[in-house]
Protein backbone atom coordinates (compact mmCIF):
# COMPACT_ATOMS: atom_id res chain seq x y z
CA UNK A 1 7.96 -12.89 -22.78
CA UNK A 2 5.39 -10.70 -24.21
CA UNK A 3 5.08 -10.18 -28.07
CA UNK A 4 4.43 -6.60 -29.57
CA UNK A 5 0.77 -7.22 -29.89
CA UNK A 6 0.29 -8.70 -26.85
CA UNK A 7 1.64 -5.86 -25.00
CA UNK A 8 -0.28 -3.14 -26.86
CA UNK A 9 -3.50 -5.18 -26.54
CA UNK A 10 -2.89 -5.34 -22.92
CA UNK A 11 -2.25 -1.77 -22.70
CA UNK A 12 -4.68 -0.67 -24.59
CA UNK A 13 -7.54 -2.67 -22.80
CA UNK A 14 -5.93 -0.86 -19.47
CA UNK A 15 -5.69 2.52 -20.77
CA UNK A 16 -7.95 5.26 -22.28
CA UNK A 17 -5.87 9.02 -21.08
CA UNK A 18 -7.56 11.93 -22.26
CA UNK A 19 -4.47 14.09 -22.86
CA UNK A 20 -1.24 13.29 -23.98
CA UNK A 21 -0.03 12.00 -20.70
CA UNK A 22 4.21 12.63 -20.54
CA UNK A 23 3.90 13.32 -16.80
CA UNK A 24 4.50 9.69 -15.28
CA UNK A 25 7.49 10.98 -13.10
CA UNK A 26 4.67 13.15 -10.82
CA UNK A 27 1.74 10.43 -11.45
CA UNK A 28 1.46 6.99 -13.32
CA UNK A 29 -1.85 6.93 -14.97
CA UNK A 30 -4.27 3.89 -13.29
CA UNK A 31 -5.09 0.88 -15.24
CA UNK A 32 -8.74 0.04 -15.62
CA UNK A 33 -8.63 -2.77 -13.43
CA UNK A 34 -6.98 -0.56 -10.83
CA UNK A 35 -10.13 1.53 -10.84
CA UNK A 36 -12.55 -1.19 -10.66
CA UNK A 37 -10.66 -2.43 -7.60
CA UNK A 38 -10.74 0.53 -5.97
CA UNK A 39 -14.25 1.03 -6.81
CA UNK A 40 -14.88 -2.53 -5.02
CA UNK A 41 -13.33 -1.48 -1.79
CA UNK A 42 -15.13 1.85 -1.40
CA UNK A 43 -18.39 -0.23 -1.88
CA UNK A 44 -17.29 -2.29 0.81
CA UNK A 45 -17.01 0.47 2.87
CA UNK A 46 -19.99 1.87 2.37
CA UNK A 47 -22.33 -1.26 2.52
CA UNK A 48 -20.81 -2.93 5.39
CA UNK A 49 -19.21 -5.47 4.33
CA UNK A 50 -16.08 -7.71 5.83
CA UNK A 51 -12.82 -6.23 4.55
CA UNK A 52 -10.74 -9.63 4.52
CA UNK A 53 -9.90 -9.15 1.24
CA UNK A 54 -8.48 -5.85 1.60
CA UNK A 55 -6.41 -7.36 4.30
CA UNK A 56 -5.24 -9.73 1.46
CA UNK A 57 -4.48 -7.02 -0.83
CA UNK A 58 -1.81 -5.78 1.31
CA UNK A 59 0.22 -9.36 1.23
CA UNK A 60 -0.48 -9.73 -2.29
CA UNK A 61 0.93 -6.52 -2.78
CA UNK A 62 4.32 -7.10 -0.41
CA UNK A 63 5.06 -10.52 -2.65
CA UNK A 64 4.35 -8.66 -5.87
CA UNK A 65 6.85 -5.86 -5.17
CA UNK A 66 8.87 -8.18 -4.09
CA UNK A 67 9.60 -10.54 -6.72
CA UNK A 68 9.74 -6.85 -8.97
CA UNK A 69 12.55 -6.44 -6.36
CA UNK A 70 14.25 -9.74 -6.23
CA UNK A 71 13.72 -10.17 -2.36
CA UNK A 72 12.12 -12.21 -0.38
CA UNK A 73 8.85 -10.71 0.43
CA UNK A 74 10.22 -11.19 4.94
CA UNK A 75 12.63 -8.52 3.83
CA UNK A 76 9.73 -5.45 2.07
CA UNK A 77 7.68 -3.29 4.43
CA UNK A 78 5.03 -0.71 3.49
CA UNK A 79 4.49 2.57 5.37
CA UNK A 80 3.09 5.72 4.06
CA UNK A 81 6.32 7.96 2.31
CA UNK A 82 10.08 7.52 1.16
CA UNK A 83 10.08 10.24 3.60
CA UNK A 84 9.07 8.47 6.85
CA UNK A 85 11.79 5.43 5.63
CA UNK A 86 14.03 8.01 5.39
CA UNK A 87 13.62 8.68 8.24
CA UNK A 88 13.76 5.43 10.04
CA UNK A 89 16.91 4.42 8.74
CA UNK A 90 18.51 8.30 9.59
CA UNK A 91 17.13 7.31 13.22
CA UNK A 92 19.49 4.58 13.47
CA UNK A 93 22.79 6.48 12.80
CA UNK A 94 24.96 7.47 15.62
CA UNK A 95 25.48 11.00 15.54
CA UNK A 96 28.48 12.32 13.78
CA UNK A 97 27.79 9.74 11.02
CA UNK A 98 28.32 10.48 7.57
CA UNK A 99 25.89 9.96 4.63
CA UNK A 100 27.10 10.82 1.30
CA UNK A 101 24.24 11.84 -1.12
CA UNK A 102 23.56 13.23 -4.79
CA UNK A 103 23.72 17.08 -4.92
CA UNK A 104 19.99 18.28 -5.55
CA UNK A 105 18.45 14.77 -5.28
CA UNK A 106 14.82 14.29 -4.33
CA UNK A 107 14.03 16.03 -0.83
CA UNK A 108 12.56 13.14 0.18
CA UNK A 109 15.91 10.53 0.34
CA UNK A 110 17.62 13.92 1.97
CA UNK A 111 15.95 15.70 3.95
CA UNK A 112 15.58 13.02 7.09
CA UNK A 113 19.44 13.22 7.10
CA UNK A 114 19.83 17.04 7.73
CA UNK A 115 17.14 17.58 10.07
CA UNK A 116 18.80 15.06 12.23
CA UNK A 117 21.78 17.95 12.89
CA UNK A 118 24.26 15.78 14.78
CA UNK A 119 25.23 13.50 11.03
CA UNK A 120 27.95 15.05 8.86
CA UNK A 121 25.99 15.29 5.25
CA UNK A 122 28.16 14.88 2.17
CA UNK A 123 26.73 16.13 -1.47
CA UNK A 124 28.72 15.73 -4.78
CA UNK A 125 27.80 15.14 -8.18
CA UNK A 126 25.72 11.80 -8.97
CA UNK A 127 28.58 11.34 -11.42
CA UNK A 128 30.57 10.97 -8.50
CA UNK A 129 29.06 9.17 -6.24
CA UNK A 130 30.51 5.91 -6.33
CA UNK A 131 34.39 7.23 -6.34
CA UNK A 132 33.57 9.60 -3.06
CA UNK A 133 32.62 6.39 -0.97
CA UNK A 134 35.60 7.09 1.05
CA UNK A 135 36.63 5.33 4.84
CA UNK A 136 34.49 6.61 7.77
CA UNK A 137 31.37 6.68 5.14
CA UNK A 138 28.60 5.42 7.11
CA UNK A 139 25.56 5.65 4.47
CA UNK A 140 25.37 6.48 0.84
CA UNK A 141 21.92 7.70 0.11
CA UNK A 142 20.67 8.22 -3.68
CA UNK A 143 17.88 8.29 -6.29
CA UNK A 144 18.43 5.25 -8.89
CA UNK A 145 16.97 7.70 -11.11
CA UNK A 146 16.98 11.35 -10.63
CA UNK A 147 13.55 12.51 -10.69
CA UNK A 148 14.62 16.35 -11.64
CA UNK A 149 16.22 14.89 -15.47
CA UNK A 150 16.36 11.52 -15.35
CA UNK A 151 20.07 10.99 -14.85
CA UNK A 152 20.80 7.14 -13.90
CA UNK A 153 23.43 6.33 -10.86
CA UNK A 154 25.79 3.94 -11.39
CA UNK A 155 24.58 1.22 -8.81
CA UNK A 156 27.30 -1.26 -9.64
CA UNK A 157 29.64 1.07 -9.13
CA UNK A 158 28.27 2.37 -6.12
CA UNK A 159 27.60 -0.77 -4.79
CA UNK A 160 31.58 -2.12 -5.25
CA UNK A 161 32.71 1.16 -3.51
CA UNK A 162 30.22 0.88 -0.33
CA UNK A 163 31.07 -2.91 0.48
CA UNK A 164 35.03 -1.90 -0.07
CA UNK A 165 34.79 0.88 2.56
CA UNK A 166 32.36 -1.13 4.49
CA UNK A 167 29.15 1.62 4.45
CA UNK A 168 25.58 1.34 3.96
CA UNK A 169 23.63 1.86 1.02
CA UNK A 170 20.18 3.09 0.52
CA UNK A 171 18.59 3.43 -3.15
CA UNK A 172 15.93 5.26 -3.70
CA UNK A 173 13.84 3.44 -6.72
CA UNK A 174 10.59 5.88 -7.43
CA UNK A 175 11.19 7.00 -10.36
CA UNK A 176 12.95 3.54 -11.54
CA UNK A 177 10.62 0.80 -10.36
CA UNK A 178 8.13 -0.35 -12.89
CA UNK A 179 10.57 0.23 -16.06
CA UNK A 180 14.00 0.02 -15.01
CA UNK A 181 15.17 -3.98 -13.96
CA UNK A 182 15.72 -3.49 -10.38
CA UNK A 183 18.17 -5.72 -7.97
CA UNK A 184 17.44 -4.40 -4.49
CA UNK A 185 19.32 -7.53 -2.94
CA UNK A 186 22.45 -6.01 -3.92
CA UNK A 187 21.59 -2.94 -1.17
CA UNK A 188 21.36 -2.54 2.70
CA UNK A 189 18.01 -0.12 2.10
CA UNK A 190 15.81 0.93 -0.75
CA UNK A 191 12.46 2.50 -1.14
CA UNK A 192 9.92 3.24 -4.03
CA UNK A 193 6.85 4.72 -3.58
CA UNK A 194 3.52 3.14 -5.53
CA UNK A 195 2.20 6.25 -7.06
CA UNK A 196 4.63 6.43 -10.27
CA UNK A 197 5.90 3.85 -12.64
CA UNK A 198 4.45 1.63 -10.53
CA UNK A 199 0.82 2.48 -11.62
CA UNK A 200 -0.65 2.78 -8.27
CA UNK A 201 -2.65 5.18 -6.10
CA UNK A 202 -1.11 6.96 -3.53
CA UNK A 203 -0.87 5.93 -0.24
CA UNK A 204 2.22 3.85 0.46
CA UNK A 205 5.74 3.37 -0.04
CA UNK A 206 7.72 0.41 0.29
CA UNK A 207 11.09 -0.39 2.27
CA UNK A 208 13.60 -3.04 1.47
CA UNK A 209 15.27 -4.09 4.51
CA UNK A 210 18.36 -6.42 5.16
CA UNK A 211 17.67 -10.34 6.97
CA UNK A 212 18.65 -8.84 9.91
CA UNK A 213 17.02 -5.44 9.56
CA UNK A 214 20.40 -3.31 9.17
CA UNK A 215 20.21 -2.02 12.61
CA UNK A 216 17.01 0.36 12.20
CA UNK A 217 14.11 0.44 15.27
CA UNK A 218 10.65 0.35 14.13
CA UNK A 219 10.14 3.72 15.40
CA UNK A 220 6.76 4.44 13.73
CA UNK A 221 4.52 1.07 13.56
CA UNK A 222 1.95 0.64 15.57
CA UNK A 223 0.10 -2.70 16.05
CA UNK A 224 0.64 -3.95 12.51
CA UNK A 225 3.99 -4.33 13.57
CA UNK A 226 2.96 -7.15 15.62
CA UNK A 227 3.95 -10.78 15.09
CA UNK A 228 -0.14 -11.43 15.89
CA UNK A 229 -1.43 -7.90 14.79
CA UNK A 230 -4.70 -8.57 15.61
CA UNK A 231 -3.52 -9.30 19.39
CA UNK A 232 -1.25 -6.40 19.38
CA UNK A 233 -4.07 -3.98 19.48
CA UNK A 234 -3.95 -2.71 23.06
CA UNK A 235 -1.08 -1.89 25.05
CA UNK A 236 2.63 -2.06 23.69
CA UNK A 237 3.26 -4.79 21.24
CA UNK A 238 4.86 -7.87 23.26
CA UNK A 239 6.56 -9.37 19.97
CA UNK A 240 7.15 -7.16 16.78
CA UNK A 241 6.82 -9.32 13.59
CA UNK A 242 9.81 -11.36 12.59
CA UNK A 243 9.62 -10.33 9.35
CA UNK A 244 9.97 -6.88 7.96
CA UNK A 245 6.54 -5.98 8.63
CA UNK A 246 7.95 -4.91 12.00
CA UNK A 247 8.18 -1.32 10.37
CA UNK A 248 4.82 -1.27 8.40
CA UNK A 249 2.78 1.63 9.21
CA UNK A 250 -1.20 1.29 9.21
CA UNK A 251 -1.95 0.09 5.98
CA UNK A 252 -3.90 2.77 3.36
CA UNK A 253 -6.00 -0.49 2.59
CA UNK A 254 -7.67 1.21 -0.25
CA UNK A 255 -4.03 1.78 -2.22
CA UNK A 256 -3.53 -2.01 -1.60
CA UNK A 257 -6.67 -2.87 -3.60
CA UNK A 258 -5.86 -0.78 -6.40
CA UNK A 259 -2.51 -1.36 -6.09
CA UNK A 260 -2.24 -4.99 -6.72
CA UNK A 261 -4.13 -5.00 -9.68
CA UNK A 262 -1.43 -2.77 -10.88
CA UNK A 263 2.04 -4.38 -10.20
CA UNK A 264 -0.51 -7.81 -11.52
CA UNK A 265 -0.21 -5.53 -15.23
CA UNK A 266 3.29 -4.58 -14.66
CA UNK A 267 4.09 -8.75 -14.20
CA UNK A 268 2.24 -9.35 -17.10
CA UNK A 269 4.11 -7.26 -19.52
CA UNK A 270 7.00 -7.74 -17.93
CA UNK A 271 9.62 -5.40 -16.76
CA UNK A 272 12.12 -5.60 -19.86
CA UNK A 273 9.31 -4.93 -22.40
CA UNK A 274 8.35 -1.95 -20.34
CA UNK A 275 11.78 -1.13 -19.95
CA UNK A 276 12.66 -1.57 -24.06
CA UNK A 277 9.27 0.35 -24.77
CA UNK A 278 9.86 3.47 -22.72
CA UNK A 279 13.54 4.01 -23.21
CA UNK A 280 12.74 3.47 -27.20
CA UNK A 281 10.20 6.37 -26.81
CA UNK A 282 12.69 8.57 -24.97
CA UNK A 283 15.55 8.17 -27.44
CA UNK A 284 12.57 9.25 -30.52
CA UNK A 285 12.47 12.48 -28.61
CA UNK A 286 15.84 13.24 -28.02
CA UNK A 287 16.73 12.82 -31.55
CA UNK A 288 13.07 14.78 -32.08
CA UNK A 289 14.59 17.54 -30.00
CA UNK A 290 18.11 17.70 -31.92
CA UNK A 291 16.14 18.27 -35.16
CA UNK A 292 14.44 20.91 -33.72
CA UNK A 293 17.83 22.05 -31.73
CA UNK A 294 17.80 21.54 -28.46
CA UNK A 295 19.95 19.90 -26.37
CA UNK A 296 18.54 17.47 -23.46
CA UNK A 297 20.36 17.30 -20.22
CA UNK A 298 22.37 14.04 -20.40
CA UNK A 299 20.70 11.05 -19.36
CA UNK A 300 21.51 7.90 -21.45
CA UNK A 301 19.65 5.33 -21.15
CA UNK A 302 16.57 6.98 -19.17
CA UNK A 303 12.54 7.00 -19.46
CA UNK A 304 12.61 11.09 -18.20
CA UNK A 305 13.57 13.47 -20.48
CA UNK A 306 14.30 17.16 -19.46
CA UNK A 307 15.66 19.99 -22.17
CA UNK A 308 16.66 23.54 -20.37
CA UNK A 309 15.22 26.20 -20.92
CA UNK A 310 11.85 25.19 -22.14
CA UNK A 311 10.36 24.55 -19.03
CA UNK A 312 7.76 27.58 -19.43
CA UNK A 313 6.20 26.48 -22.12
CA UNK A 314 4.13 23.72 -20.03
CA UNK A 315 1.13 25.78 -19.29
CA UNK A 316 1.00 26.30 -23.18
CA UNK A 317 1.41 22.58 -23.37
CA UNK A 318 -1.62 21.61 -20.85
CA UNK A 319 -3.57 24.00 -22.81
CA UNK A 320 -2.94 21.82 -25.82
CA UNK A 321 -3.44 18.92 -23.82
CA UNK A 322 -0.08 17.68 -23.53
CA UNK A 323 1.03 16.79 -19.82
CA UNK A 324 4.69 17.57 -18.90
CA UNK A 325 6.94 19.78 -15.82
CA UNK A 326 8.23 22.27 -15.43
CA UNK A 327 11.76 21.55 -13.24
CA UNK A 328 13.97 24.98 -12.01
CA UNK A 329 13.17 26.16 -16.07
CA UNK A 330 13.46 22.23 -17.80
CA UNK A 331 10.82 20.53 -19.69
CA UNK A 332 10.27 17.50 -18.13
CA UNK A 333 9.07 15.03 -20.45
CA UNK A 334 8.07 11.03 -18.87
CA UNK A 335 7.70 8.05 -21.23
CA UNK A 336 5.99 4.64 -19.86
CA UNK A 337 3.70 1.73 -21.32
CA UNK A 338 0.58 3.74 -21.97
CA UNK A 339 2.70 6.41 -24.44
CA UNK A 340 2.82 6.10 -28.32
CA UNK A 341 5.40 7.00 -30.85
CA UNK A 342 2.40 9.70 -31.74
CA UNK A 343 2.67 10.99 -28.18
CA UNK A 344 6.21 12.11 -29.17
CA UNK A 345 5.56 13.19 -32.38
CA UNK A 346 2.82 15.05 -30.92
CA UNK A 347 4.96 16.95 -28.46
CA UNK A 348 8.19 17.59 -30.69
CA UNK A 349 5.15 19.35 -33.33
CA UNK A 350 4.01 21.50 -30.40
CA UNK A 351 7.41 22.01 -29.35
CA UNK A 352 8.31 23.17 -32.87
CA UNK A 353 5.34 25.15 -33.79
């Protein structure tokens, strides 16, 4: 486990933003050595050179998210979106399935579902999620964290309910991977994408996939999906990997180089010091923002932070250098590893000016 000082030093040799950076939940900030790898793989590029190493990023990558995931690494794919996973596992429905979901979650974890037409979509409250699961539920489709305010499901709960009424689950972990402890062995499906928490560029998205892949058809790989990808250039591919890398997508090898460097920090600190450092940062500015009175939507317990009604005030906020959202009229405040107890104090001053 990391001490205090070595987890500041660590950060701090990473991390130089310009701006009070409270924005996380569009774009993680990249660590130094993130840069310098991606540096080193456009130079390849442009000299020439052999790209094996870029070719190693990507596995390096896969077991990284993995053990972040508690899987085995057979069981994590990469492709280019939550989006296209979405959409894979939406292809292998029958039609007049139902898929419960989150009202107003992200677009990408819904929309594959309703463009399918033929599936019967369900939306309730997150808060109800887990007691809608209800017989003839196929799939139950939500954000771990709700990237519009932060809210947290309750994937216990959620998780009890599915396997009692014997449906599917797929958890959406963007805006949860990198600070909140994540189980993904407890799910059929889950996704994150690497441009967030997770410190990353963008590029990819990962898929967590059951042993026995859950049913879905690697509709869009191409010859990565091969068992021997480097034979599986030409032609259809004669044996699709036995692994989940059947439903990797051409790999964005430049995001893999920066990439691992990235969850490589994220080991080092440790998940639960990341976890106890942005949620400690949070709670300063929700008590910051009952001094000044205002009330944050509820979300115990969560990194994001959004108070209604001040949403507007972000391009006032840039303009002091202070990074935020605006979400449908909420202030959308962010908090992960590179953020300071100053950050918040800076932002609450603003805020009350």
């Amino acid at each position: 486990m990391e001490t205090t000082e070595t987890f500041e030093s660590l950060v701090r040799a990473e991390f130089a933003p310009k701006s009070t950076y409270l924005n996380t939940a569009s774009n993680g900030l990249l660590p130094a050595r993130t840069v310098a790898a991606l540096h080193e793989a456009a130079l390849l590029r442009a000299e020439g050179r052999p790209l094996t190493s870029l070719y190693e990023d990507v596995e390096a990558t896969r077991a990284a998210y993995a053990r972040l995931a508690g899987v085995p690494a057979t069981r994590v794919a990469v492709g280019a979106s939550v989006a296209a996973h979405s959409g894979v596992i939406a292809a292998s429905l029958p039609a007049g399935a139902e898929v419960l979901t989150a009202e107003d979650d992200f677009t990408s974890v819904l929309n594959p579902f309703h463009v399918r037409g033929d599936l019967k979509v369900r939306a309730v409250p997150l808060e109800r999620i887990a007691e809608s699961v209800r017989p003839g539920t196929a799939l139950v489709a939500v954000s771990a964290a709700q990237s519009a305010d932060g809210r947290l499901a309750d994937l216990p709960a959620l998780r009890e309910a599915a396997r009692e009424h014997g449906a599917r689950t797929y958890v959406d972990f963007s805006q949860s991977a990198g600070w909140l402890p994540m189980d993904a062995d407890g799910y059929d499906f889950s996704a994150a994408v690497s441009f967030k928490w997770l410190l990353g560029p963008h590029g990819t998205a990962f898929l967590v996939v059951p042993e026995d892949f859950g049913g879905l058809t690697p509709l869009l790989a191409g010859w990565v999906a091969g068992e021997q990808p480097w034979d599986s250039c030409y032609g259809p591919v004669t044996e699709l990997a036995h692994s989940a890398r059947r439903f990797d997508l051409t790999h964005a090898l430049f995001t893999f180089a920066g990439l691992r460097r990235s969850l490589d920090l994220i080991e080092e600190l440790g998940v639960a010091a990341v976890h106890a450092h942005d949620v400690a940062l949070a709670d300063r500015f929700r008590a910051g923002l009952a001094a000044l009175g205002h009330a944050p939507l509820p979300a115990p317990g969560s990194a994001i932070v959004s108070v209604p009604g001040l949403g507007g005030r972000q391009p006032e906020l840039s303009r002091a250098g202070i990074e935020v959202s605006n979400r449908a009229g909420n202030l959308r405040a962010a908090f992960h590893l590179y953020n300071t107890a100053e950050d918040v104090d800076r932002l609450l001053d603003v805020l009350g000016g």
